[in-house]
C-alpha atoms as a PDB file:
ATOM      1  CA  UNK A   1      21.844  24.590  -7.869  1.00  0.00           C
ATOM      2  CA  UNK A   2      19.950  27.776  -5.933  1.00  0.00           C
ATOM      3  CA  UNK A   3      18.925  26.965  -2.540  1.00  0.00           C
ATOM      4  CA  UNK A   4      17.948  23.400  -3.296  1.00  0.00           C
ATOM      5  CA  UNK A   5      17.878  20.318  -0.406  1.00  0.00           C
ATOM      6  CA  UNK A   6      21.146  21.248   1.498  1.00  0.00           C
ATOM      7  CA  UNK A   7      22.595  24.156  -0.534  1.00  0.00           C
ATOM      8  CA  UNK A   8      21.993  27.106   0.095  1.00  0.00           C
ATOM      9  CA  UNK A   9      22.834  29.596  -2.263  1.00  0.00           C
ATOM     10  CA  UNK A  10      24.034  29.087  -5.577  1.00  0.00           C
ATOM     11  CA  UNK A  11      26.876  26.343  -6.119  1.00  0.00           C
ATOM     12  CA  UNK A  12      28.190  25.583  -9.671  1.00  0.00           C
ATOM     13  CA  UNK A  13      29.435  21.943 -10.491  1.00  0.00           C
ATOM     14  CA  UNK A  14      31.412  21.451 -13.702  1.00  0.00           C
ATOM     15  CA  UNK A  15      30.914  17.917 -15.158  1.00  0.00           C
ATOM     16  CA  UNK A  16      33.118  18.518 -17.960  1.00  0.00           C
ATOM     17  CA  UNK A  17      33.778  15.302 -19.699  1.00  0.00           C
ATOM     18  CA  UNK A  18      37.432  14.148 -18.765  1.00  0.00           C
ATOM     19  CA  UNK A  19      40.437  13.943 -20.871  1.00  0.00           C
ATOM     20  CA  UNK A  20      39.763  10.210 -21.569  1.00  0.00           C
ATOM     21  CA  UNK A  21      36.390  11.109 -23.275  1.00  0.00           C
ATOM     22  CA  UNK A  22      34.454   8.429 -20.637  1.00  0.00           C
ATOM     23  CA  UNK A  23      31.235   9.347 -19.971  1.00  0.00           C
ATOM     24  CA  UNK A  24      30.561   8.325 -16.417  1.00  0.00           C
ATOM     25  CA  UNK A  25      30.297  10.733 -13.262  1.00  0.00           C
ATOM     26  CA  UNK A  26      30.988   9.012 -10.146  1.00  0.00           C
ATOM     27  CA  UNK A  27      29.990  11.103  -6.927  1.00  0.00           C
ATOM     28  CA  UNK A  28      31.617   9.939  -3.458  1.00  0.00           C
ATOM     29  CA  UNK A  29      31.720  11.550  -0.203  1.00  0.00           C
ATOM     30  CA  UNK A  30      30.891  10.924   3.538  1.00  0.00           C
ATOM     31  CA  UNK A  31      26.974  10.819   4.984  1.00  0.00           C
ATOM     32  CA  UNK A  32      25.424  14.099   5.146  1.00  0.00           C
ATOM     33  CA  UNK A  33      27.767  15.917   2.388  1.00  0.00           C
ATOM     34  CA  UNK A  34      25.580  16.724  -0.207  1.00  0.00           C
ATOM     35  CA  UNK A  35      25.644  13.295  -2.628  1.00  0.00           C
ATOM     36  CA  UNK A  36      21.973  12.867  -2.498  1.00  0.00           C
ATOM     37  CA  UNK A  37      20.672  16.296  -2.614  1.00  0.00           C
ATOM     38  CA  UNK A  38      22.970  16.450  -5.600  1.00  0.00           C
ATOM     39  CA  UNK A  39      20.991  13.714  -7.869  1.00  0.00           C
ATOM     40  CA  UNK A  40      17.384  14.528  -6.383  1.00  0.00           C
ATOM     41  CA  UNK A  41      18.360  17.940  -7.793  1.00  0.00           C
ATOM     42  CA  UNK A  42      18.825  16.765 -10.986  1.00  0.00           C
ATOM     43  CA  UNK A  43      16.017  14.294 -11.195  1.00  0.00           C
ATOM     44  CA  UNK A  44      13.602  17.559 -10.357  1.00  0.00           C
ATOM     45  CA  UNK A  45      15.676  19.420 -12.828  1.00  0.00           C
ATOM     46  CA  UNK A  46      14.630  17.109 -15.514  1.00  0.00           C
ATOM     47  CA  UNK A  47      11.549  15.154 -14.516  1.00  0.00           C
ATOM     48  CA  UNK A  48       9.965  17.767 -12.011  1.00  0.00           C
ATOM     49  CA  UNK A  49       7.934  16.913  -8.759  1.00  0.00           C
ATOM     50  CA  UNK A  50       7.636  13.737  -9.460  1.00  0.00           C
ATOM     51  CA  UNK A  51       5.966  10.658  -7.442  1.00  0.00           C
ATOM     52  CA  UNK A  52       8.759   8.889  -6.816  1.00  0.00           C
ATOM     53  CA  UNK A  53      11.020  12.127  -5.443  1.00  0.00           C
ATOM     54  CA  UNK A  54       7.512  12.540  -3.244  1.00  0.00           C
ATOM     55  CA  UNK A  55       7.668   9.299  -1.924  1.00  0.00           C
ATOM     56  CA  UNK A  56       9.269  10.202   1.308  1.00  0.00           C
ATOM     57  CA  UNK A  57      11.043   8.027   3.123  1.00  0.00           C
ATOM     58  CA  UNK A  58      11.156  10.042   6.210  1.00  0.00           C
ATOM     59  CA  UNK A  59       7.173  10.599   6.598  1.00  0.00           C
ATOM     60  CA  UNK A  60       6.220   7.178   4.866  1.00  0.00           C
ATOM     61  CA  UNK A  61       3.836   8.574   2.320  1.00  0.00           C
ATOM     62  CA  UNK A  62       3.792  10.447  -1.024  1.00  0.00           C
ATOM     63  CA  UNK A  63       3.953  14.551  -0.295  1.00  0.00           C
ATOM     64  CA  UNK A  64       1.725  16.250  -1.933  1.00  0.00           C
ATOM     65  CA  UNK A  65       3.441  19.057  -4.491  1.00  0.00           C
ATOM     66  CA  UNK A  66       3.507  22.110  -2.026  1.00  0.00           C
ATOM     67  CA  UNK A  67       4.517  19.758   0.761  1.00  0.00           C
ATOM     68  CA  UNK A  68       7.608  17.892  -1.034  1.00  0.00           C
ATOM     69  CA  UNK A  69       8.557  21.587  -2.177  1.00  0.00           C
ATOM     70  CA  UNK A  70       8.042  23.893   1.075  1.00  0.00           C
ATOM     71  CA  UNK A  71       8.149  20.979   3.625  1.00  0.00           C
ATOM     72  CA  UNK A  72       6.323  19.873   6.449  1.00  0.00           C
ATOM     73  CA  UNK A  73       6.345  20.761  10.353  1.00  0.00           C
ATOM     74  CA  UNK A  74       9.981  19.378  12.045  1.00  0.00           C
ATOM     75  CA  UNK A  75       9.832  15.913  10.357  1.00  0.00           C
ATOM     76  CA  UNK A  76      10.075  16.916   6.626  1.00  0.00           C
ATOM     77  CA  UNK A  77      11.917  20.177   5.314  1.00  0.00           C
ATOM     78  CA  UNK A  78      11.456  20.137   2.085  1.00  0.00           C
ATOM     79  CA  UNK A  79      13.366  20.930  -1.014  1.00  0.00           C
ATOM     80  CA  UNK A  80      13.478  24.840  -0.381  1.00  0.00           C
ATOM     81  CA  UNK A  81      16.418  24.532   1.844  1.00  0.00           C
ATOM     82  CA  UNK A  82      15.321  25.954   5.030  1.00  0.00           C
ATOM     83  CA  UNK A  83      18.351  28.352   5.839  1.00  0.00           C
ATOM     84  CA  UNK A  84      17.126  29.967   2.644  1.00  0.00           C
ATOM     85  CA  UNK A  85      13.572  30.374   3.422  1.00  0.00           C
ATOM     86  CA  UNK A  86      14.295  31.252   7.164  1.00  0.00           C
ATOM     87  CA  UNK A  87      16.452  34.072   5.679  1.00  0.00           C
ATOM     88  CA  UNK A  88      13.580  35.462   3.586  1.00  0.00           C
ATOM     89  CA  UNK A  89      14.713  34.680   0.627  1.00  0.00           C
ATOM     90  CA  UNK A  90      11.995  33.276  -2.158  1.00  0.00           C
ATOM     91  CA  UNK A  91      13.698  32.032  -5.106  1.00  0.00           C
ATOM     92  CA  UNK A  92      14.783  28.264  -5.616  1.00  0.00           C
ATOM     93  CA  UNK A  93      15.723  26.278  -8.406  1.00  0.00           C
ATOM     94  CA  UNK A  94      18.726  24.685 -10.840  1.00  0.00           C
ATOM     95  CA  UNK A  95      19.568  24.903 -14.584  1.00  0.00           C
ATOM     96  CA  UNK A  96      21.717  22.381 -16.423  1.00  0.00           C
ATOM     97  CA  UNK A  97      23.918  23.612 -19.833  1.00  0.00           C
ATOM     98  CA  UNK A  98      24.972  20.442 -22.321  1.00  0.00           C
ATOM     99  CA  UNK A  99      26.175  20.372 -26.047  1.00  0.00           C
ATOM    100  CA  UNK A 100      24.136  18.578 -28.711  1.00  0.00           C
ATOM    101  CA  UNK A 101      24.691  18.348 -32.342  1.00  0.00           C
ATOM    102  CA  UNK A 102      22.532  21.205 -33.443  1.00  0.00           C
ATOM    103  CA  UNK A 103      24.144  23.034 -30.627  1.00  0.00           C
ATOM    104  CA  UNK A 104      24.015  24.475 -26.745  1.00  0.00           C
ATOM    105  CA  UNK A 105      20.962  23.780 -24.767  1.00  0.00           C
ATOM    106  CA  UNK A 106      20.387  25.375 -21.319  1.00  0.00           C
ATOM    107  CA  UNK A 107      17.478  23.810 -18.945  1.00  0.00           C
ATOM    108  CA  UNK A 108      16.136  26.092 -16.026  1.00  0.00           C
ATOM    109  CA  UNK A 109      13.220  24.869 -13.743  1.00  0.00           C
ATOM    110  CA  UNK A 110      12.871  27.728 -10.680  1.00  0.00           C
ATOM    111  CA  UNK A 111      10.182  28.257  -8.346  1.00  0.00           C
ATOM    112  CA  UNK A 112       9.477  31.221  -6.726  1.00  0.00           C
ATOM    113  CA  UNK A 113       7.167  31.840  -3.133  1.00  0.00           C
ATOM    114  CA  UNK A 114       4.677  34.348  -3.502  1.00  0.00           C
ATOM    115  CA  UNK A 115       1.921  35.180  -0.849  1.00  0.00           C
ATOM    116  CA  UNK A 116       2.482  31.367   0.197  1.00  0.00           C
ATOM    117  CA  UNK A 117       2.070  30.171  -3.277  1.00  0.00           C
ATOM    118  CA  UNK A 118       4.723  28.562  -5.347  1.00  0.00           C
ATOM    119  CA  UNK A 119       5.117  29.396  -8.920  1.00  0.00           C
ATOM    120  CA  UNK A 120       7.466  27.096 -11.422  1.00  0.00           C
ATOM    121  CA  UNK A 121       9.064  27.501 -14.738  1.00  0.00           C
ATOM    122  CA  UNK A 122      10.621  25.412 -16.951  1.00  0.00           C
ATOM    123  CA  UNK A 123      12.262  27.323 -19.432  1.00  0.00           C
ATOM    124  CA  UNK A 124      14.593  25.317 -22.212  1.00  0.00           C
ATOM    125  CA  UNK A 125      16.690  27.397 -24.829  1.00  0.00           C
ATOM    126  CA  UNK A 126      18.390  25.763 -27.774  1.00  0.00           C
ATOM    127  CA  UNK A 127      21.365  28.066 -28.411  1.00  0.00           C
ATOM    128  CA  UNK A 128      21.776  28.660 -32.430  1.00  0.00           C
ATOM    129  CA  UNK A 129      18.230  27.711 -33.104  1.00  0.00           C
ATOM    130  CA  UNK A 130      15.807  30.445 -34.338  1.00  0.00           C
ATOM    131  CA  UNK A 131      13.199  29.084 -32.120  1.00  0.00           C
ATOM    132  CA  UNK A 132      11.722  30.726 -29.100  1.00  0.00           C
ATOM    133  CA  UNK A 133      12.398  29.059 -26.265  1.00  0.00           C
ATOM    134  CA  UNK A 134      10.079  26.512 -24.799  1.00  0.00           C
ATOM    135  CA  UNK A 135       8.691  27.653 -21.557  1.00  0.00           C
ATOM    136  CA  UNK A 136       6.363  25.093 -18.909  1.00  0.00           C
ATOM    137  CA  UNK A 137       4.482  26.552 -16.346  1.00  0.00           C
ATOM    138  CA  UNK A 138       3.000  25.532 -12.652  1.00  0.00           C
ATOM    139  CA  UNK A 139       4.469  21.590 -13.129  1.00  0.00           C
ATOM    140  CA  UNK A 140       2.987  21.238 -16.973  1.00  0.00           C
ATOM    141  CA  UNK A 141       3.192  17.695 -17.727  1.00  0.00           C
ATOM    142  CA  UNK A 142       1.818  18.065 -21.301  1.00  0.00           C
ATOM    143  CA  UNK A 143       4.125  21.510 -22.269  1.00  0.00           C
ATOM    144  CA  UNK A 144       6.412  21.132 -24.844  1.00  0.00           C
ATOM    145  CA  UNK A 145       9.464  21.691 -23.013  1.00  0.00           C
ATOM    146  CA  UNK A 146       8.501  18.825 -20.775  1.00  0.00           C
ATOM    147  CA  UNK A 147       7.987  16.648 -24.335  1.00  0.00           C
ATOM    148  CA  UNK A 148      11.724  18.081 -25.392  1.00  0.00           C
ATOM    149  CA  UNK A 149      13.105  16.297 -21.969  1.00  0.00           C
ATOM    150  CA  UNK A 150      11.364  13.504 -22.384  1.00  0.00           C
ATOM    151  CA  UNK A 151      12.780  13.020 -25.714  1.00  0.00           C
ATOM    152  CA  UNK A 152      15.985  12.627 -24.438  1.00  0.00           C
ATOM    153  CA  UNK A 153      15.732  11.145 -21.580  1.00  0.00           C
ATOM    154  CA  UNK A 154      12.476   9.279 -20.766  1.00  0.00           C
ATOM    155  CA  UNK A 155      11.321   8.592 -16.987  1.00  0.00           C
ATOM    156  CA  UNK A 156      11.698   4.848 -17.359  1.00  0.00           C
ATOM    157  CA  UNK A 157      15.295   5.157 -18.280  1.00  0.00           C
ATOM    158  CA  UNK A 158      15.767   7.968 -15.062  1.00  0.00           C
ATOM    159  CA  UNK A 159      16.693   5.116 -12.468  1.00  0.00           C
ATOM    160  CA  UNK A 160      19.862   4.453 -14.818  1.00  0.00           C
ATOM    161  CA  UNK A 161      20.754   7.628 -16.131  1.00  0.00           C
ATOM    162  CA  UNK A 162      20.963   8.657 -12.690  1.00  0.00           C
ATOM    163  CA  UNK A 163      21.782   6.219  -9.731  1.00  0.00           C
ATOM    164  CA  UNK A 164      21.502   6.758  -5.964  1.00  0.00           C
ATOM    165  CA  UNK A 165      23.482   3.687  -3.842  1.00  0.00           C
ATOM    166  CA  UNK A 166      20.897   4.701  -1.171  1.00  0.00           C
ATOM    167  CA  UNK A 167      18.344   3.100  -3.067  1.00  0.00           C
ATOM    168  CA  UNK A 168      19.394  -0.068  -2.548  1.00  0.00           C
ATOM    169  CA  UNK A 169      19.202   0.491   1.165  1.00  0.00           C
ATOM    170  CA  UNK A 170      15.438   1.699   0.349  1.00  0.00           C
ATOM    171  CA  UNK A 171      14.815  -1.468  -1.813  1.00  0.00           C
ATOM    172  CA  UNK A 172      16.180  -3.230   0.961  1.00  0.00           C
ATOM    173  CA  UNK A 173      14.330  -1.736   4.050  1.00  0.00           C
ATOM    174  CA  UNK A 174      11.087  -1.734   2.294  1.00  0.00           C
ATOM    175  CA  UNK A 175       8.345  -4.082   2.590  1.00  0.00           C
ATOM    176  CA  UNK A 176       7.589  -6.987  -0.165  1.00  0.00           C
ATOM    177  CA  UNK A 177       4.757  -4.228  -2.083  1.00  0.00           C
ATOM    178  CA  UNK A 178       7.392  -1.295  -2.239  1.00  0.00           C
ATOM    179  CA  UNK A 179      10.068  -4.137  -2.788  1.00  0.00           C
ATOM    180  CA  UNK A 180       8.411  -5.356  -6.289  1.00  0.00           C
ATOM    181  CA  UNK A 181       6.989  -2.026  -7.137  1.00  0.00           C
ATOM    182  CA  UNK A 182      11.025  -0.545  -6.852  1.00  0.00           C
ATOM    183  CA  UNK A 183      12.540  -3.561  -8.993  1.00  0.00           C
ATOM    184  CA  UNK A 184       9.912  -3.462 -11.466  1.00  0.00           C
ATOM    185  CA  UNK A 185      10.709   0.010 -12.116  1.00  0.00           C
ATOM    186  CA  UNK A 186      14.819  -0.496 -12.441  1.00  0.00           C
ATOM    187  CA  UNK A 187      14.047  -3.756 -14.653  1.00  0.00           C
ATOM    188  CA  UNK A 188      10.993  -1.611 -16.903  1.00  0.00           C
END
């Protein structure tokens, strides 16, 4: 993770499977350490800028793209962490490295700030394939490295692959419309 929600820089996590060959990763820590930032990187790793990671809970509306990604006056700062950007620097993103039968597969989505535009690229390379690797531009929906992460994990399956407690809390706090629409979408 570069410079993503609170980390700034780059951090490596290792999520090795363990000696006992189970295939769950359980993240714990205290409030304010890192444990969501952590998932809503991944879910923007692998589904992008999506509605429900711009359905902010702290404004009470869906962001728009640039907004969710750059932020939004004091109340919203936005997934560039703000250290980051305050420090000039114009490069965020995260990349994710697995092992599938026909090999190693690495998965990069970065944006870059230029001029006060962001540009994003989501660029997928299947180690020991002859291929060329399959590149997504600007938040490409329809690209063929979206279709290739879609394949193995599709957004209706998201909420179980990967599992925030705080959503619960959400679920809970919400009203009867956002309630229904959030339980639909675990049961789906």
């Amino acid at each position: 993770i570069h410079n993503l929600f609170s980390y700034w820089g780059s951090c490596e996590f290792d999520l090795s499977p363990p000696q006992d060959n189970r295939n769950v990763v359980l993240i714990w820590g205290r409030n304010g350490y890192g444990k969501t930032s952590f998932l809503n990187s991944l879910k923007l790793l692998l589904t992008g800028v999506s509605d429900e990671l711009r359905e902010s809970p702290q404004v009470g509306r869906k962001l728009k793209r640039d907004q969710y990604l750059l932020g939004m006056g004091d109340e919203w700062m936005g997934v560039f962490n703000r250290h980051a950007r305050a420090a000039g620097e114009t490069a965020f993103g995260l990349s994710l490295t697995w092992r599938e039968a026909a090999g190693q597969v690495e998965v990069k989505r970065t944006w870059s700030l230029e001029n006060d535009e962001i540009h994003e690229v989501l660029h997928i390379t299947c180690f020991g394939d002859t291929e060329h690797p399959l590149i997504d531009k600007d938040g490409d929906i329809q690209g063929d490295a979206r279709a290739f992460l879609q394949a193995r994990l599709p957004d209706a399956i998201m909420p179980f692959f990967i599992y925030d407690g705080e959503k619960v809390q959400q679920i809970a706090e919400g009203n009867r419309e956002v309630q229904m629409r959030q339980i639909e979408q675990l049961l789906d």
